[in-house]
N, C-alpha and C. Protein backbone atom coordinates (compact mmCIF):
# COMPACT_ATOMS: atom_id res chain seq x y z
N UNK A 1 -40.79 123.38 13.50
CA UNK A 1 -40.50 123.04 12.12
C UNK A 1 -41.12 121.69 11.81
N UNK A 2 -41.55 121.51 10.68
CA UNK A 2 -42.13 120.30 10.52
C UNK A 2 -41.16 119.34 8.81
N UNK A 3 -41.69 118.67 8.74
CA UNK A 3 -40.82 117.91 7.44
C UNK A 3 -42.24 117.44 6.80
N UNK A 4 -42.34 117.27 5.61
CA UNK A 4 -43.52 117.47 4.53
C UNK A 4 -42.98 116.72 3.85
N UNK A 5 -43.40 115.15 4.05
CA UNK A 5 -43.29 114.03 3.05
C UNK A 5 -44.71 113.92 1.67
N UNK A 6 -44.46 114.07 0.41
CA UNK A 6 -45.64 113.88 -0.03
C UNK A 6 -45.41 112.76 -1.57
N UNK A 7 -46.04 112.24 -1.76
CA UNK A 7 -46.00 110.81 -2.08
C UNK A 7 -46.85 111.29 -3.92
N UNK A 8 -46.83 111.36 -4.80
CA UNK A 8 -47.24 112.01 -6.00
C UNK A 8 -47.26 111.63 -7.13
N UNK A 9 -48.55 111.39 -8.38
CA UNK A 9 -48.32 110.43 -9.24
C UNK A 9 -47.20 111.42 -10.22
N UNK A 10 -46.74 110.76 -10.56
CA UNK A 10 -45.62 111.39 -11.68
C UNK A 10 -46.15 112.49 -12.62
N UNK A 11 -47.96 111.97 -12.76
CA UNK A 11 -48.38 113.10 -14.00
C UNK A 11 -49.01 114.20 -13.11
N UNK A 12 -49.21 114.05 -12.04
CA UNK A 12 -48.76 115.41 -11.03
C UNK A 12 -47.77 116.16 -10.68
N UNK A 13 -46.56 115.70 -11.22
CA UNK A 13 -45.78 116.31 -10.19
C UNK A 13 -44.88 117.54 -11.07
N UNK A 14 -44.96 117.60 -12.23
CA UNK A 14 -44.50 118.60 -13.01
C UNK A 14 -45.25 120.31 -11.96
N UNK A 15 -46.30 119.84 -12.38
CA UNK A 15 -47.23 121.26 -11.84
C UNK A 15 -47.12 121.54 -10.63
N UNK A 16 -46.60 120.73 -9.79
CA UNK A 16 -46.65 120.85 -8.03
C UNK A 16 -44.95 121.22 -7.98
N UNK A 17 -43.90 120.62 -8.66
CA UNK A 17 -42.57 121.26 -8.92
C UNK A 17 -42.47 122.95 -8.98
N UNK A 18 -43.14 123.17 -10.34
CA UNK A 18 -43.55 124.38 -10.53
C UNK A 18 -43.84 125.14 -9.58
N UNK A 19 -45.10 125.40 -8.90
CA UNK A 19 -45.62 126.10 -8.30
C UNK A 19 -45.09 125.80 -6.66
N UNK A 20 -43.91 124.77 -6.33
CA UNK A 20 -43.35 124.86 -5.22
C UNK A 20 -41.91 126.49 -5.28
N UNK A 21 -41.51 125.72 -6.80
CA UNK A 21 -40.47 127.06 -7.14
C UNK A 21 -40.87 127.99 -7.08
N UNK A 22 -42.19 128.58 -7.11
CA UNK A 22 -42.71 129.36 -7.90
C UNK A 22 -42.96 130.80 -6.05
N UNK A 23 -43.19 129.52 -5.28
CA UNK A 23 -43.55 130.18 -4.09
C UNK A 23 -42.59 130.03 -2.96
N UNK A 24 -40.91 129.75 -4.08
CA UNK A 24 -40.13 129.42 -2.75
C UNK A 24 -39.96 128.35 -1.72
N UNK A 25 -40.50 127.40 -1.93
CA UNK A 25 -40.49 126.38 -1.13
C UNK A 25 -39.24 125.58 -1.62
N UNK A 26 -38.61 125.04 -0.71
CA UNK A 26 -36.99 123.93 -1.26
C UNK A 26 -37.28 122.87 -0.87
N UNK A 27 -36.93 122.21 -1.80
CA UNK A 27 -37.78 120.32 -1.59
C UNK A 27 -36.10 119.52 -2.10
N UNK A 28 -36.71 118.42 -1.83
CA UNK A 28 -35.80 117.27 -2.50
C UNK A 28 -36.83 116.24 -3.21
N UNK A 29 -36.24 115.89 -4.36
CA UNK A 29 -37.54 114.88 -5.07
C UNK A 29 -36.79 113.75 -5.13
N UNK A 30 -37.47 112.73 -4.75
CA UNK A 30 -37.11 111.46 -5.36
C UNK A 30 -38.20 110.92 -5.98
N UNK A 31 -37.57 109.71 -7.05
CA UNK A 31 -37.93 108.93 -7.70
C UNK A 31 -38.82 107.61 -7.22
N UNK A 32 -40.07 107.48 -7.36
CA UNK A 32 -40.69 105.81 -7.01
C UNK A 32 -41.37 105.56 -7.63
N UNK A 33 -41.83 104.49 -6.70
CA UNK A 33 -42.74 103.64 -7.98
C UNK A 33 -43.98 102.79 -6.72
N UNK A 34 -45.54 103.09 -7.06
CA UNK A 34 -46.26 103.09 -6.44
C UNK A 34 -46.35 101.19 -6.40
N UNK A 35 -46.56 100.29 -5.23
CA UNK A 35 -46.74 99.30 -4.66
C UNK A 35 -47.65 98.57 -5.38
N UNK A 36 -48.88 99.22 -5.71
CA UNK A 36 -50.46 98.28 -6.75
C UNK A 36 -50.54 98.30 -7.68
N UNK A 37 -49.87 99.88 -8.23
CA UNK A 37 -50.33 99.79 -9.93
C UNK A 37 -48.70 99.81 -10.53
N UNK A 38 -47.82 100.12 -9.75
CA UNK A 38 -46.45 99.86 -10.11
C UNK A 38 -46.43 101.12 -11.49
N UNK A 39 -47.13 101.90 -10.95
CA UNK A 39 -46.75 103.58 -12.16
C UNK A 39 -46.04 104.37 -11.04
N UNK A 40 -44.84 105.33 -12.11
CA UNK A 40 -44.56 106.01 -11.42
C UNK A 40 -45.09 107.00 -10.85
N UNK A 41 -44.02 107.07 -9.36
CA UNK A 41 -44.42 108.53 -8.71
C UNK A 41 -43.53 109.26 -8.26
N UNK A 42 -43.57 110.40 -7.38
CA UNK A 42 -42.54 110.91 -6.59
C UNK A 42 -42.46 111.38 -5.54
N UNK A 43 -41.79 111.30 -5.00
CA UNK A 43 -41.82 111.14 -3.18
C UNK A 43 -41.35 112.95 -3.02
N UNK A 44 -41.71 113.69 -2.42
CA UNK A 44 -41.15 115.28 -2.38
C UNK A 44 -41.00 115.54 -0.96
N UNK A 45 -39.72 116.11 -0.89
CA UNK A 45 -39.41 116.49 1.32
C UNK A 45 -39.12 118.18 1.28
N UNK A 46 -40.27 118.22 2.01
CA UNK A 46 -40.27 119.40 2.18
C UNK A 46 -40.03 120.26 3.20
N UNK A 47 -38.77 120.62 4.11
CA UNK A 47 -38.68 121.59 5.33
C UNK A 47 -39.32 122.53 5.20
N UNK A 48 -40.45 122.53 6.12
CA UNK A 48 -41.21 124.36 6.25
C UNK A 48 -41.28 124.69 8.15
N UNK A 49 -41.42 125.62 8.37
CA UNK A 49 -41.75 126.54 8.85
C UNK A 49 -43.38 125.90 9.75
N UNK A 50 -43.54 126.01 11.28
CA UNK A 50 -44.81 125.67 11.19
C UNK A 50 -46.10 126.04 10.62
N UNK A 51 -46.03 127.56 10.66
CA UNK A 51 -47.12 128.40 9.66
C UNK A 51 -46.78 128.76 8.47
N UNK A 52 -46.14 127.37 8.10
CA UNK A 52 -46.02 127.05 6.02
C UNK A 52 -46.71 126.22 5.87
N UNK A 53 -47.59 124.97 6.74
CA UNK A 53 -47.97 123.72 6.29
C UNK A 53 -49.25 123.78 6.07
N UNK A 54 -49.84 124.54 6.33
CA UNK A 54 -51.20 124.48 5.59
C UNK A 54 -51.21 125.76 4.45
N UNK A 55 -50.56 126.29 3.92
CA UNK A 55 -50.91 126.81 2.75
C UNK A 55 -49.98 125.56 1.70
N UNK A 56 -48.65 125.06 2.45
CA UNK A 56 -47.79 123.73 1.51
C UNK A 56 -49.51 123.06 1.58
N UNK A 57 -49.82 122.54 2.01
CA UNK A 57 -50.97 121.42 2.13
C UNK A 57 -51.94 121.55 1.18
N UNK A 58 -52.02 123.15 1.07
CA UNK A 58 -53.25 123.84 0.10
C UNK A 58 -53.00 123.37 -1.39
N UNK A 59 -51.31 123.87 -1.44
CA UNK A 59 -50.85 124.05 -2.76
C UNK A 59 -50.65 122.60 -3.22
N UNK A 60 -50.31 121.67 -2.39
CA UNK A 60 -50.38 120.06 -2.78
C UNK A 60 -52.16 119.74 -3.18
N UNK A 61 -52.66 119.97 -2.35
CA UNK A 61 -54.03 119.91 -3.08
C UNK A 61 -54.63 120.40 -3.90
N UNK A 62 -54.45 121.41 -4.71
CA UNK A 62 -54.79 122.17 -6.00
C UNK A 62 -54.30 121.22 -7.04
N UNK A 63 -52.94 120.91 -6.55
CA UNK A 63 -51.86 120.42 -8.03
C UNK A 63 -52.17 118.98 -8.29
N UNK A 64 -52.35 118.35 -6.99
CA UNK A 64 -52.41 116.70 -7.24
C UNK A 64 -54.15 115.93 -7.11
N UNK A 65 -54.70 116.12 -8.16
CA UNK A 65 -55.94 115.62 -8.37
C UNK A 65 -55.98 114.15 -8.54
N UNK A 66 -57.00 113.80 -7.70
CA UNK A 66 -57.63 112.16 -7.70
C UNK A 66 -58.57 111.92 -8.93
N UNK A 67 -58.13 110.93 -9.96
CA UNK A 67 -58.66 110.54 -10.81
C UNK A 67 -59.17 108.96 -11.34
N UNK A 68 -59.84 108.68 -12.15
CA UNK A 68 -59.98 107.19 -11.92
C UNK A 68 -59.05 106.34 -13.52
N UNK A 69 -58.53 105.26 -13.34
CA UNK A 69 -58.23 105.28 -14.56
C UNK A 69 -58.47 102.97 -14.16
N UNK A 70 -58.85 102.62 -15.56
CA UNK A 70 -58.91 101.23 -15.68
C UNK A 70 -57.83 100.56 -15.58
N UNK A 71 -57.05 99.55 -14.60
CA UNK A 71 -55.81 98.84 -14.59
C UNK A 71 -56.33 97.43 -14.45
N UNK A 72 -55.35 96.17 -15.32
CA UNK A 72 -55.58 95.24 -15.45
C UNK A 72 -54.66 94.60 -13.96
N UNK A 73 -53.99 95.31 -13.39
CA UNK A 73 -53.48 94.64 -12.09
C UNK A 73 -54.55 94.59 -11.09
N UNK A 74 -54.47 93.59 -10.83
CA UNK A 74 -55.96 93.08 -9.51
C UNK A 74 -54.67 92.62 -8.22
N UNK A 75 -55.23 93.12 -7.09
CA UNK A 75 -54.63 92.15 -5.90
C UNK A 75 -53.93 90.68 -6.22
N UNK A 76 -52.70 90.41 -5.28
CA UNK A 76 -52.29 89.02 -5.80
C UNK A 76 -53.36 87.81 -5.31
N UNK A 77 -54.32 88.29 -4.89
CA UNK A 77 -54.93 86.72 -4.47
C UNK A 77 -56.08 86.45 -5.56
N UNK A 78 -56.38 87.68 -5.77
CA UNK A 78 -57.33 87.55 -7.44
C UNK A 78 -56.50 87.92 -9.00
N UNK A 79 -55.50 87.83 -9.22
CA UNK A 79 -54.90 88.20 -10.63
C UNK A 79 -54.98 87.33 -11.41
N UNK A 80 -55.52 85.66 -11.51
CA UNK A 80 -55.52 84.78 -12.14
C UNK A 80 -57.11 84.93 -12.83
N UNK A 81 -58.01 85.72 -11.86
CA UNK A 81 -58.94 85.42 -11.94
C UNK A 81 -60.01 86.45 -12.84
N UNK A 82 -58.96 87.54 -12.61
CA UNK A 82 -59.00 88.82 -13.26
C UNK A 82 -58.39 88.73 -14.55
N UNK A 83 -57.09 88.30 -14.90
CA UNK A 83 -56.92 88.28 -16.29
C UNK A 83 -57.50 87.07 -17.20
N UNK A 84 -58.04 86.00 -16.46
CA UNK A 84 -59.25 85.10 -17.04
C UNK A 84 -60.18 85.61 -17.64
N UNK A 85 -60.54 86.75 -16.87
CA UNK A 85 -62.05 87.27 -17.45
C UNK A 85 -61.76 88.19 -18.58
N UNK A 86 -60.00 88.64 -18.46
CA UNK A 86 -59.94 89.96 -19.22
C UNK A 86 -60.01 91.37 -19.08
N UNK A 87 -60.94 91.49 -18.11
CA UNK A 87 -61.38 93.02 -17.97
C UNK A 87 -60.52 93.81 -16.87
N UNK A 88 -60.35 95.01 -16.89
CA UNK A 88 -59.68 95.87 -15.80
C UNK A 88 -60.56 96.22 -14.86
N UNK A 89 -60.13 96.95 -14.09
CA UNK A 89 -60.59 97.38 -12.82
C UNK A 89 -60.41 98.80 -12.96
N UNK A 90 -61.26 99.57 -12.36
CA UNK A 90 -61.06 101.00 -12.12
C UNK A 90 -60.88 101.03 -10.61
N UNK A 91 -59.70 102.07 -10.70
CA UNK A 91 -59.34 102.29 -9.17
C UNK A 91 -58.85 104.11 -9.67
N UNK A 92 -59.02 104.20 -8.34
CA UNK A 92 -58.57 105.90 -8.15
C UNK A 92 -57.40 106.31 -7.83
N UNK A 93 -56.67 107.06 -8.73
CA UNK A 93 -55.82 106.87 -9.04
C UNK A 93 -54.95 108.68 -8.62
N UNK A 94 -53.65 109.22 -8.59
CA UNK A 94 -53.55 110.86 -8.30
C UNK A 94 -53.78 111.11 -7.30
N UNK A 95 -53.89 112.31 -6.58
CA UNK A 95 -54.41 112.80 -5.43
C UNK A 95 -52.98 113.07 -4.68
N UNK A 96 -52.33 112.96 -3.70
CA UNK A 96 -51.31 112.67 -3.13
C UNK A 96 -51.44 112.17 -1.61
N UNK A 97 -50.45 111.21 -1.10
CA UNK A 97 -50.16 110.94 -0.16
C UNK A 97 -49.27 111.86 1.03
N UNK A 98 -49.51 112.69 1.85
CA UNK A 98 -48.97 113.80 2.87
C UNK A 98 -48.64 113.24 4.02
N UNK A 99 -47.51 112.74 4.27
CA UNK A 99 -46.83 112.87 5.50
C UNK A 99 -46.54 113.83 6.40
N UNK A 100 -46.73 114.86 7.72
CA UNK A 100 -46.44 115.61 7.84
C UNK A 100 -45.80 115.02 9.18
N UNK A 101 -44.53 114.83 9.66
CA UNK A 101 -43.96 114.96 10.93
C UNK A 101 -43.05 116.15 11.36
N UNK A 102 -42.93 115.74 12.64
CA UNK A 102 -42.40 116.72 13.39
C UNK A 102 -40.81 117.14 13.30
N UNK A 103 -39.82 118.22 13.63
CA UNK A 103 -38.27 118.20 13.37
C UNK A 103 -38.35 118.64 14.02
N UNK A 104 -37.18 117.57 14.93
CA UNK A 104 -36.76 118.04 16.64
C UNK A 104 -35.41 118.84 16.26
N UNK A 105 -35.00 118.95 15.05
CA UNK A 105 -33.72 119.99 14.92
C UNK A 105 -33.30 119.21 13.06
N UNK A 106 -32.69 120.65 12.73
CA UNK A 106 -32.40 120.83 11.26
C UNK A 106 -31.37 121.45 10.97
N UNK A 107 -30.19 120.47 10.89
CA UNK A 107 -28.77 121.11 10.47
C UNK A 107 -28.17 121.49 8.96
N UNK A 108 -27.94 122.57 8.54
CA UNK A 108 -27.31 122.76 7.55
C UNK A 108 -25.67 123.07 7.19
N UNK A 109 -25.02 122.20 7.41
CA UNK A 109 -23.51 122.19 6.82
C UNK A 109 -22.87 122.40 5.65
């Protein structure tokens, strides 16, 4: 059995909700908030099966696309220097973050 941590921008995660229900998969979602650009996201745990994680893996990759978008947050050692000039930065942005570890045992009470 494995546990399926996946890390998701918020404007992904409607469609990856969906199509987890959609194929039976039982998750738990939580709520976050990404470290650089400070937009939300959502963290999703997923118990599967060992020969569930690469079609889960598939279906996380269809739903959560890498995109680029302009943010005026720069690293803290350049942000003075960056909103001096004014301009944003493009960084890549979506896609998802996949944790996949191992479950040495899975109790349900």
């Amino acid at each position: 059995m494995k546990l399926v941590i996946a890390v998701v921008q918020q404007r992904d995660a409607r469609r990856l909700r969906d199509e987890l229900v959609a194929r039976d998969f039982r998750f738990t979602e939580l709520g976050s908030t990404g470290g650089f650009l400070r937009d939300g996201s959502v963290t999703l745990i997923v118990g599967v099966a060992d020969e569930q994680v690469e079609p889960l893996l598939e279906l996380m990759a269809g739903c959560c696309q890498q995109r680029e978008q302009v943010s005026n947050m720069a690293p803290p050692d350049t942000q003075t220097f960056v909103h001096a000039l004014g301009e944003g930065m493009t960084v890549t942005v979506g896609g998802a973050s996949i944790f996949v570890l191992n479950v040495e045992r899975m109790i349900r009470v």
